[in-house]
PDB file of N, CA and C in Angstrom:
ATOM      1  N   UNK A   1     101.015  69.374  99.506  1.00  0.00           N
ATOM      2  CA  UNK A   1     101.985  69.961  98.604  1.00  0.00           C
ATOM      3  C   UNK A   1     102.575  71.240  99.204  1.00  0.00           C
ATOM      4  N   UNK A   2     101.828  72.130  99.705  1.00  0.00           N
ATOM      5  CA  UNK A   2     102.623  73.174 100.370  1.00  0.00           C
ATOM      6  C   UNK A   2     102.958  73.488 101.540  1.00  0.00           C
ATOM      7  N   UNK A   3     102.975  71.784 102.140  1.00  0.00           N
ATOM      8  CA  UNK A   3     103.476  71.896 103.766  1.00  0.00           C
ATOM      9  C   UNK A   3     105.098  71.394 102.759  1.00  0.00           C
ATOM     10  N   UNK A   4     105.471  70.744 102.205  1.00  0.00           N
ATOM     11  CA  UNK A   4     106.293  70.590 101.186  1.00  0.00           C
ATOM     12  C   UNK A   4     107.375  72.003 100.387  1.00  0.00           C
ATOM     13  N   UNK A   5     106.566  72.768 100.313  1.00  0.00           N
ATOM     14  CA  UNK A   5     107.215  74.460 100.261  1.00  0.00           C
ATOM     15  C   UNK A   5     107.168  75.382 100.970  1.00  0.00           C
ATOM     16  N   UNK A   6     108.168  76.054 100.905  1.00  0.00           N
ATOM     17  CA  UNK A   6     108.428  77.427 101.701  1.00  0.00           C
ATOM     18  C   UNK A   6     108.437  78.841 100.483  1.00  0.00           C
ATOM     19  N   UNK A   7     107.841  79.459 101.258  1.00  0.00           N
ATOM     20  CA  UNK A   7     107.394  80.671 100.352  1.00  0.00           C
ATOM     21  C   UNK A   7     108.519  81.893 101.035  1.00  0.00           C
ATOM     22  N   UNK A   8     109.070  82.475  99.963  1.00  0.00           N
ATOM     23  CA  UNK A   8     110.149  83.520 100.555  1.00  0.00           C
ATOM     24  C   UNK A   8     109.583  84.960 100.433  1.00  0.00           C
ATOM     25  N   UNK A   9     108.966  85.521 100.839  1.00  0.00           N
ATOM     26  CA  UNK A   9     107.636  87.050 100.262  1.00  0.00           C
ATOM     27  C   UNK A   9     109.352  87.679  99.855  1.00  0.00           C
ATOM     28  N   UNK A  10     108.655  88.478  97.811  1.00  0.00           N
ATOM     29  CA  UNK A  10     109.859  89.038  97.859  1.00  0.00           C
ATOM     30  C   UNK A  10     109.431  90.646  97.711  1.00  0.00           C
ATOM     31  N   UNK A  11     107.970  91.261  97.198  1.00  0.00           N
ATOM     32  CA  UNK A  11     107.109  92.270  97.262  1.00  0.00           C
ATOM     33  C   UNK A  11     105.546  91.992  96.973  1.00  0.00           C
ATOM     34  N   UNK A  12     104.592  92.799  97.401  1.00  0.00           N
ATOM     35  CA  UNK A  12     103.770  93.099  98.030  1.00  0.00           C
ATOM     36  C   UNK A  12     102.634  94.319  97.726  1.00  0.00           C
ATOM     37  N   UNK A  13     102.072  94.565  96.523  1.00  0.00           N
ATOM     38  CA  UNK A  13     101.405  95.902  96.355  1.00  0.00           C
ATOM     39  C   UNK A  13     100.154  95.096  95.880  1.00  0.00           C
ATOM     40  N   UNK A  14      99.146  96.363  96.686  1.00  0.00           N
ATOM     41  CA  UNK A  14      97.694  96.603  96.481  1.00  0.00           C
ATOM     42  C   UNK A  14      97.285  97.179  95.518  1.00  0.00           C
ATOM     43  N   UNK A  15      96.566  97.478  94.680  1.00  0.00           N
ATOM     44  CA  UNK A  15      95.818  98.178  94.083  1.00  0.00           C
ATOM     45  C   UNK A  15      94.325  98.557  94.622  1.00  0.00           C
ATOM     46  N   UNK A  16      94.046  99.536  94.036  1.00  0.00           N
ATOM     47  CA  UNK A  16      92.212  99.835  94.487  1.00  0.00           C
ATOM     48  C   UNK A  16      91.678 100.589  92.944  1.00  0.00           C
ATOM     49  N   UNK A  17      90.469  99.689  92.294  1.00  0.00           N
ATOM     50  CA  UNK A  17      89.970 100.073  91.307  1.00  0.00           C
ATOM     51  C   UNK A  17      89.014  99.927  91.398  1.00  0.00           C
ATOM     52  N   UNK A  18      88.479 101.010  90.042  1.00  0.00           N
ATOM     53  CA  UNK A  18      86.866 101.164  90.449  1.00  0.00           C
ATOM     54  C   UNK A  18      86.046  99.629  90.451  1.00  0.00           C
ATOM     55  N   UNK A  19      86.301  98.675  89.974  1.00  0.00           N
ATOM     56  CA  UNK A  19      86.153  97.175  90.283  1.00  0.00           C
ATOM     57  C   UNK A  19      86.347  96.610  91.695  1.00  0.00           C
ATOM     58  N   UNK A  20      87.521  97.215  91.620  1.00  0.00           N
ATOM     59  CA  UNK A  20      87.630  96.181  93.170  1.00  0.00           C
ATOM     60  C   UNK A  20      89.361  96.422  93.406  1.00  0.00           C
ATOM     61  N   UNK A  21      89.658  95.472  94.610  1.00  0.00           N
ATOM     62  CA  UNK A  21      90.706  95.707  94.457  1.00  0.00           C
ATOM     63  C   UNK A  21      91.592  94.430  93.498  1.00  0.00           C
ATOM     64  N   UNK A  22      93.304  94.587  93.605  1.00  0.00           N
ATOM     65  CA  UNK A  22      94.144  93.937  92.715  1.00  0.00           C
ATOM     66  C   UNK A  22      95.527  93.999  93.640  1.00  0.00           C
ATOM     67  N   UNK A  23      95.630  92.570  93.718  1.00  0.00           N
ATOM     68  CA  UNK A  23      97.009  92.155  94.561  1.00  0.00           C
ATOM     69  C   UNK A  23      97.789  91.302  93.533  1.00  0.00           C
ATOM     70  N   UNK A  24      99.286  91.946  93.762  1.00  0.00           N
ATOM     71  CA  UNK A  24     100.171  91.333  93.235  1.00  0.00           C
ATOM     72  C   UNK A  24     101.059  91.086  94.172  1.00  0.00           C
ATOM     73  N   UNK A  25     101.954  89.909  94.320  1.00  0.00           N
ATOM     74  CA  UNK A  25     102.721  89.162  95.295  1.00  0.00           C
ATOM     75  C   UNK A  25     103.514  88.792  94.802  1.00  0.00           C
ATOM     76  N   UNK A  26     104.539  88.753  94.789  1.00  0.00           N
ATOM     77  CA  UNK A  26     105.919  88.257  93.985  1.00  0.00           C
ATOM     78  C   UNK A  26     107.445  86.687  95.368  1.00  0.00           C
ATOM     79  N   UNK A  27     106.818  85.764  94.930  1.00  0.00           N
ATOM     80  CA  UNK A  27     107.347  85.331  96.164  1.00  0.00           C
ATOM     81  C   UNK A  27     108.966  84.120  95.509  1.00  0.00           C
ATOM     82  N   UNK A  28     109.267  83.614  96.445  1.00  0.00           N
ATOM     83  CA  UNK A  28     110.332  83.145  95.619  1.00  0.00           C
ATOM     84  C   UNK A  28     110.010  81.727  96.522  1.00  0.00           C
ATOM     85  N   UNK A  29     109.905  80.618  95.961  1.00  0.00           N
ATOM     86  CA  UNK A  29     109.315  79.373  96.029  1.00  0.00           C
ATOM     87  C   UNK A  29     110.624  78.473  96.338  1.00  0.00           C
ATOM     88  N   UNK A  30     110.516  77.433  97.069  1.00  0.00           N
ATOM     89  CA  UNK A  30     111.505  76.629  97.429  1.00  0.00           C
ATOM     90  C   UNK A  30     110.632  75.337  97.729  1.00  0.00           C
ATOM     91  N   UNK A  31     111.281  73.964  96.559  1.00  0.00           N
ATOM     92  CA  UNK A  31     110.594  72.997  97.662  1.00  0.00           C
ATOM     93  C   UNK A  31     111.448  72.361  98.183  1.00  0.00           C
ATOM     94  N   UNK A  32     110.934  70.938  98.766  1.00  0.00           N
ATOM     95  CA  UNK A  32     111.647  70.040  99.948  1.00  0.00           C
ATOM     96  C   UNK A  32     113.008  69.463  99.262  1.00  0.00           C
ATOM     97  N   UNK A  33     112.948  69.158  98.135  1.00  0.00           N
ATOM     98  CA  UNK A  33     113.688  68.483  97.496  1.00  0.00           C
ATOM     99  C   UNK A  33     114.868  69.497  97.309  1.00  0.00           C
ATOM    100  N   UNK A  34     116.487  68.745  97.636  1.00  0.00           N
ATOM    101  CA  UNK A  34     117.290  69.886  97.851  1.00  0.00           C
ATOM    102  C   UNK A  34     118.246  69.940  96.408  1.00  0.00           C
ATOM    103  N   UNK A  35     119.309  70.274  96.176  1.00  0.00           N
ATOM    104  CA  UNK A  35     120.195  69.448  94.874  1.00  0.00           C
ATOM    105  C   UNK A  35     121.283  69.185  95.313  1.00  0.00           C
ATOM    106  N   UNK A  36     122.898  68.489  94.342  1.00  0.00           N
ATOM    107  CA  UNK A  36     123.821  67.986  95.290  1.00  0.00           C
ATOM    108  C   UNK A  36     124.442  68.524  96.062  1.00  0.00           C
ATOM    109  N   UNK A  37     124.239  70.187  95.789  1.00  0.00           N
ATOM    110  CA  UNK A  37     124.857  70.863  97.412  1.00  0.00           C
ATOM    111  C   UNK A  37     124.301  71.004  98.506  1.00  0.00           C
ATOM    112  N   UNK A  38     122.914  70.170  98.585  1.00  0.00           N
ATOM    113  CA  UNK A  38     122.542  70.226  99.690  1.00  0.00           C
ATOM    114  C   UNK A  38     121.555  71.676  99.291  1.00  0.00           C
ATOM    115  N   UNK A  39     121.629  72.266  98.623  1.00  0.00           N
ATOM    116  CA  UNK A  39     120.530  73.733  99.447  1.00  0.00           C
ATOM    117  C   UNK A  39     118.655  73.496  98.396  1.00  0.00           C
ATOM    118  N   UNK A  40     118.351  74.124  98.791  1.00  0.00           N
ATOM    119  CA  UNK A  40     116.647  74.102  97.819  1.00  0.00           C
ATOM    120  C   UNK A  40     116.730  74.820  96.644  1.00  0.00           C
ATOM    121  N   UNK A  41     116.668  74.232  96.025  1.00  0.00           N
ATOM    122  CA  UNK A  41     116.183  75.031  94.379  1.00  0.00           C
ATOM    123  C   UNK A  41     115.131  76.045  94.682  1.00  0.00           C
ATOM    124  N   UNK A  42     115.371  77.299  94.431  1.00  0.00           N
ATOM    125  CA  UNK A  42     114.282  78.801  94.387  1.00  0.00           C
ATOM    126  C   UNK A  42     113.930  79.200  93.040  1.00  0.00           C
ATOM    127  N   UNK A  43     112.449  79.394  92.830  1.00  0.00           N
ATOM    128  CA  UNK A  43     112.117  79.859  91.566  1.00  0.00           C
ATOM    129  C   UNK A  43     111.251  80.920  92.019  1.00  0.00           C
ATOM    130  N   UNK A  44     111.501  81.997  91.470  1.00  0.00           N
ATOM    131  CA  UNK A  44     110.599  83.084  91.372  1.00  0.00           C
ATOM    132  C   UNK A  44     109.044  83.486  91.333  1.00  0.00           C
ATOM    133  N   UNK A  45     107.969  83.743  91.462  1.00  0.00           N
ATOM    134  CA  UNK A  45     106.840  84.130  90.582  1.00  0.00           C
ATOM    135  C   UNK A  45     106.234  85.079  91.062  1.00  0.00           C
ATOM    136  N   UNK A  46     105.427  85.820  90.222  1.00  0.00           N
ATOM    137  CA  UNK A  46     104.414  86.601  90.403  1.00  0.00           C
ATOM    138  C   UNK A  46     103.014  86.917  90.293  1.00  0.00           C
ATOM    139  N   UNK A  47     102.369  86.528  91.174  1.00  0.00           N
ATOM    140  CA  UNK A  47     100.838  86.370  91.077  1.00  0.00           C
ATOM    141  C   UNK A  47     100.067  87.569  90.916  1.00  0.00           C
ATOM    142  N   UNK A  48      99.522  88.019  90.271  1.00  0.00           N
ATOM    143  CA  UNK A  48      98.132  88.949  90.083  1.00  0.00           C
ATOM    144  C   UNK A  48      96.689  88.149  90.352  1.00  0.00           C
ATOM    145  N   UNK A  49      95.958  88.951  91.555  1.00  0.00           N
ATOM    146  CA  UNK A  49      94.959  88.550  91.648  1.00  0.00           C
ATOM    147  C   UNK A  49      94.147  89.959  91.753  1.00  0.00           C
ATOM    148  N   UNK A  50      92.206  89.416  91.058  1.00  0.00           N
ATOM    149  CA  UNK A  50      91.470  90.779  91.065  1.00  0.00           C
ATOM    150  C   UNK A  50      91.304  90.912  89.875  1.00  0.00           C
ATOM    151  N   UNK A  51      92.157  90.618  88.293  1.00  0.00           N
ATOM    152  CA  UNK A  51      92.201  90.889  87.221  1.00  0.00           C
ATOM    153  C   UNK A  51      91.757  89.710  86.241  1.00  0.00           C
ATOM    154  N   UNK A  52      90.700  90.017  85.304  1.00  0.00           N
ATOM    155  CA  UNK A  52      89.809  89.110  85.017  1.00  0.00           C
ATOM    156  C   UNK A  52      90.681  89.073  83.386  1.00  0.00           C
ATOM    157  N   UNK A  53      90.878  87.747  82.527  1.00  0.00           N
ATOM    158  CA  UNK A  53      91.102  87.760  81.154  1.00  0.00           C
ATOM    159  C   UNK A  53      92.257  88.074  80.870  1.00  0.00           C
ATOM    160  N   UNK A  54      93.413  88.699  81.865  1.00  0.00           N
ATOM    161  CA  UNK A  54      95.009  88.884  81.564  1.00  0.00           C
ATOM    162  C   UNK A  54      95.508  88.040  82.399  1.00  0.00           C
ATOM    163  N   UNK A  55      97.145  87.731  81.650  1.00  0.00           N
ATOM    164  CA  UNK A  55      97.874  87.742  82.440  1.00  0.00           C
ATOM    165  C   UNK A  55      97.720  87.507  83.781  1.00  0.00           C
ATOM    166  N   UNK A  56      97.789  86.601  84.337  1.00  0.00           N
ATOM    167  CA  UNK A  56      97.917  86.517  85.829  1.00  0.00           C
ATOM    168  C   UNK A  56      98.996  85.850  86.571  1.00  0.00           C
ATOM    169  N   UNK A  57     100.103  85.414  85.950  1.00  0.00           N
ATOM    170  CA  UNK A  57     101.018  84.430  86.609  1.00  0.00           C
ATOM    171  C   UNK A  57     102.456  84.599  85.631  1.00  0.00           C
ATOM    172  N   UNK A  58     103.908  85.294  86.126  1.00  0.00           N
ATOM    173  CA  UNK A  58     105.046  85.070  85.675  1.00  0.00           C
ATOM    174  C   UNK A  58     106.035  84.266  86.518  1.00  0.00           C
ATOM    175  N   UNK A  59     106.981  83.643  85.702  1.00  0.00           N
ATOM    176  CA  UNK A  59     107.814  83.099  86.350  1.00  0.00           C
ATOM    177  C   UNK A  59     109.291  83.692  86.040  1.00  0.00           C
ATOM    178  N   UNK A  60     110.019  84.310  87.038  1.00  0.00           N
ATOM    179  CA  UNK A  60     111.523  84.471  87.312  1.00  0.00           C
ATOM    180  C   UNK A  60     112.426  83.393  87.629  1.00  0.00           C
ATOM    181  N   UNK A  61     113.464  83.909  87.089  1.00  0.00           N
ATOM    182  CA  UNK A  61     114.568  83.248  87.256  1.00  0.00           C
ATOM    183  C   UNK A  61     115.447  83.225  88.269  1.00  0.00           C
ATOM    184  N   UNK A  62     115.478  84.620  88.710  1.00  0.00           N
ATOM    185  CA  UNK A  62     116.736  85.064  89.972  1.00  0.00           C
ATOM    186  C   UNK A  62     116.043  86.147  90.768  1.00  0.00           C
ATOM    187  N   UNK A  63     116.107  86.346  92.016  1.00  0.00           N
ATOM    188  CA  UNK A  63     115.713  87.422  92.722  1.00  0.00           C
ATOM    189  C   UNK A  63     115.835  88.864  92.525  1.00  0.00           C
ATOM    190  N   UNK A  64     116.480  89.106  91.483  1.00  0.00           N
ATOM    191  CA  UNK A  64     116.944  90.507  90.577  1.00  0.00           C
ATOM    192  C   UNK A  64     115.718  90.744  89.745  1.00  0.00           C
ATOM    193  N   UNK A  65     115.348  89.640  88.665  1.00  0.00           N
ATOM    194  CA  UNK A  65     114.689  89.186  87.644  1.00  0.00           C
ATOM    195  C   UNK A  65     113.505  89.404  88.420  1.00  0.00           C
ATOM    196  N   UNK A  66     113.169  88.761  89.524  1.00  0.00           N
ATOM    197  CA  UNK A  66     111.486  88.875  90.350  1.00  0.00           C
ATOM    198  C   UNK A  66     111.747  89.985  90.774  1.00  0.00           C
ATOM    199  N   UNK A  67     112.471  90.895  91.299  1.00  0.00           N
ATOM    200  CA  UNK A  67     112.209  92.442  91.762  1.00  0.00           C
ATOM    201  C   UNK A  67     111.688  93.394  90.771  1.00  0.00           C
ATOM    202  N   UNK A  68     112.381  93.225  89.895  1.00  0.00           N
ATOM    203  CA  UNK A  68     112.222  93.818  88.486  1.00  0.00           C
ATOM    204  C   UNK A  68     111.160  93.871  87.874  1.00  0.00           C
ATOM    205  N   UNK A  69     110.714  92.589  87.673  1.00  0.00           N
ATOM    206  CA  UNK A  69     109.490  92.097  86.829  1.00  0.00           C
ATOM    207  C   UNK A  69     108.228  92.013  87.717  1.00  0.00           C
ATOM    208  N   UNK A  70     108.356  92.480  89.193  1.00  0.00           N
ATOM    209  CA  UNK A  70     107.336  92.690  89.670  1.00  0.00           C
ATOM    210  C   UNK A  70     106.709  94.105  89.603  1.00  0.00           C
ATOM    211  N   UNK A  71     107.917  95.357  89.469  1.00  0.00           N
ATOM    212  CA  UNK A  71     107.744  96.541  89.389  1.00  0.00           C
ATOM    213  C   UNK A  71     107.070  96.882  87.694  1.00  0.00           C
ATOM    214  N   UNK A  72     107.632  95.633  87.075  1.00  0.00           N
ATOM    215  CA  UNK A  72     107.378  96.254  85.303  1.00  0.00           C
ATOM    216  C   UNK A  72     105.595  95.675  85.671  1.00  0.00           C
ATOM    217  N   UNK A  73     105.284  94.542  86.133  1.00  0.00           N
ATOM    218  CA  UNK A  73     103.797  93.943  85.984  1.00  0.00           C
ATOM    219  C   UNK A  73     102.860  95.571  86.748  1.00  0.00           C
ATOM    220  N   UNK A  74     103.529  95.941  88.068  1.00  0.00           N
ATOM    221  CA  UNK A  74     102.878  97.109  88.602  1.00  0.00           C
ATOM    222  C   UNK A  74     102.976  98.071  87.375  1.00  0.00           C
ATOM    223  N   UNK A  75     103.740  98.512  86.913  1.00  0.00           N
ATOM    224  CA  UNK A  75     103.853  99.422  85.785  1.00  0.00           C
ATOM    225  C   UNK A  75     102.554  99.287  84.722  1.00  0.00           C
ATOM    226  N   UNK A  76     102.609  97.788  84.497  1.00  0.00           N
ATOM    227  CA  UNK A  76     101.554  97.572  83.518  1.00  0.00           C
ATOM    228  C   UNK A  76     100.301  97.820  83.719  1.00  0.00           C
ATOM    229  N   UNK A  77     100.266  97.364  84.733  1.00  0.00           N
ATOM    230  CA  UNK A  77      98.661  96.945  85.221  1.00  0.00           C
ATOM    231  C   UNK A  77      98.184  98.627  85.785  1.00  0.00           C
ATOM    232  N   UNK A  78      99.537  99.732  86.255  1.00  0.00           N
ATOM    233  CA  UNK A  78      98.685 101.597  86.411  1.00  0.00           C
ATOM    234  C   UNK A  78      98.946 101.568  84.863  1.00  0.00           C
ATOM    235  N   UNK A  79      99.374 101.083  84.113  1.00  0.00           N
ATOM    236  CA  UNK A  79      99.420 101.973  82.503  1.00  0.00           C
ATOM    237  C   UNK A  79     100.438 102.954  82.629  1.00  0.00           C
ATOM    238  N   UNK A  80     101.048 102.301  83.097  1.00  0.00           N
ATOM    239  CA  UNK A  80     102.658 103.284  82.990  1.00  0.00           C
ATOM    240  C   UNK A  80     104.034 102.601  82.400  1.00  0.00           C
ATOM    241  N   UNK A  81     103.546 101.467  81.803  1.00  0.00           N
ATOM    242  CA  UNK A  81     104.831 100.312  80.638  1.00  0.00           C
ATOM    243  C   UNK A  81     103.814  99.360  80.390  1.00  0.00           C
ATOM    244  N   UNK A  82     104.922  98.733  79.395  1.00  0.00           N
ATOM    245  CA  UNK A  82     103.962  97.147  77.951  1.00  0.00           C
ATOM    246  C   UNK A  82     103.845  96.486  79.400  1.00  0.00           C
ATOM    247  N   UNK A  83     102.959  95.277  78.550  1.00  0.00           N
ATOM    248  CA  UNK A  83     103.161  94.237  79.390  1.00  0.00           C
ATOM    249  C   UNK A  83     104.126  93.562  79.467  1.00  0.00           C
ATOM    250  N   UNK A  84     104.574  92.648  80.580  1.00  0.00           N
ATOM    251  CA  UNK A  84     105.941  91.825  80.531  1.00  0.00           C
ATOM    252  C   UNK A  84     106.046  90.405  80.057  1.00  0.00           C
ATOM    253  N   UNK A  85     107.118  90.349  79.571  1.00  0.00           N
ATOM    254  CA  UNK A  85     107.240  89.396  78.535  1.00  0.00           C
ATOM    255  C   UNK A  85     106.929  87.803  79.809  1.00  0.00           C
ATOM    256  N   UNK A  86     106.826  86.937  79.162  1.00  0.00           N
ATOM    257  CA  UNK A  86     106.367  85.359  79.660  1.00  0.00           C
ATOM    258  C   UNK A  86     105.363  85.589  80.899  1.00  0.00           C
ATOM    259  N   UNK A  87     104.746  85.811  79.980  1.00  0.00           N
ATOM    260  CA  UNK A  87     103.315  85.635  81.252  1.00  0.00           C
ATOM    261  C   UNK A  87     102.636  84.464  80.441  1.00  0.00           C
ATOM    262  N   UNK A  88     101.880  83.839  82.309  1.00  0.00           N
ATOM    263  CA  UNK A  88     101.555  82.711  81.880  1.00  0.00           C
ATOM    264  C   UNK A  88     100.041  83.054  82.018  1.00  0.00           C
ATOM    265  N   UNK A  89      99.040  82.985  81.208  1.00  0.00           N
ATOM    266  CA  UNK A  89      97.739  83.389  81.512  1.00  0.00           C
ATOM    267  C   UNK A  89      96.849  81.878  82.581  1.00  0.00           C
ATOM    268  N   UNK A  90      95.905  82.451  83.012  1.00  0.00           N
ATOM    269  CA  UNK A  90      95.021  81.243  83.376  1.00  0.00           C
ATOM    270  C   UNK A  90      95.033  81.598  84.914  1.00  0.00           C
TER     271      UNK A  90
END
């Protein structure tokens, strides 16, 4: 399945807590399958890993939308804004 996708890295931050650490990755996903213009359908997401019982997985729409919503999830997760809306837990 993921020799099938290409991963586009769109940001990249660490965390370090007294737990451990916490990576969030925000990448923009493309698979093989193209549409009738010929190019790959791209969907957004953002992974949190390190964090036990939240939130760990959003999905974007546009590369604006994943820049954004990767800075609001960092926001969340120092306690510096809410959490962001459509998170997918699990």
């Amino acid at each position: 399945m993921l020799d099938q996708m290409t991963l586009y890295p769109v940001a990249d931050d660490v965390l370090f807590a007294p737990g451990g650490r916490v990576v969030i990755r925000t990448y923009g996903v493309a698979s093989a399958a193209s549409t009738e213009d010929g190019r790959s359908p791209v969907s957004y997401r953002t992974w949190v890993t390190g964090v036990r019982e939240q939130p760990r997985y959003w999905r974007w729409g546009h590369f604006e939308d994943a820049r954004s919503g990767h800075r609001e999830v960092l926001e969340w997760l120092t306690g510096r804004g809410p959490r962001p809306p459509a998170a997918i837990t699990g």
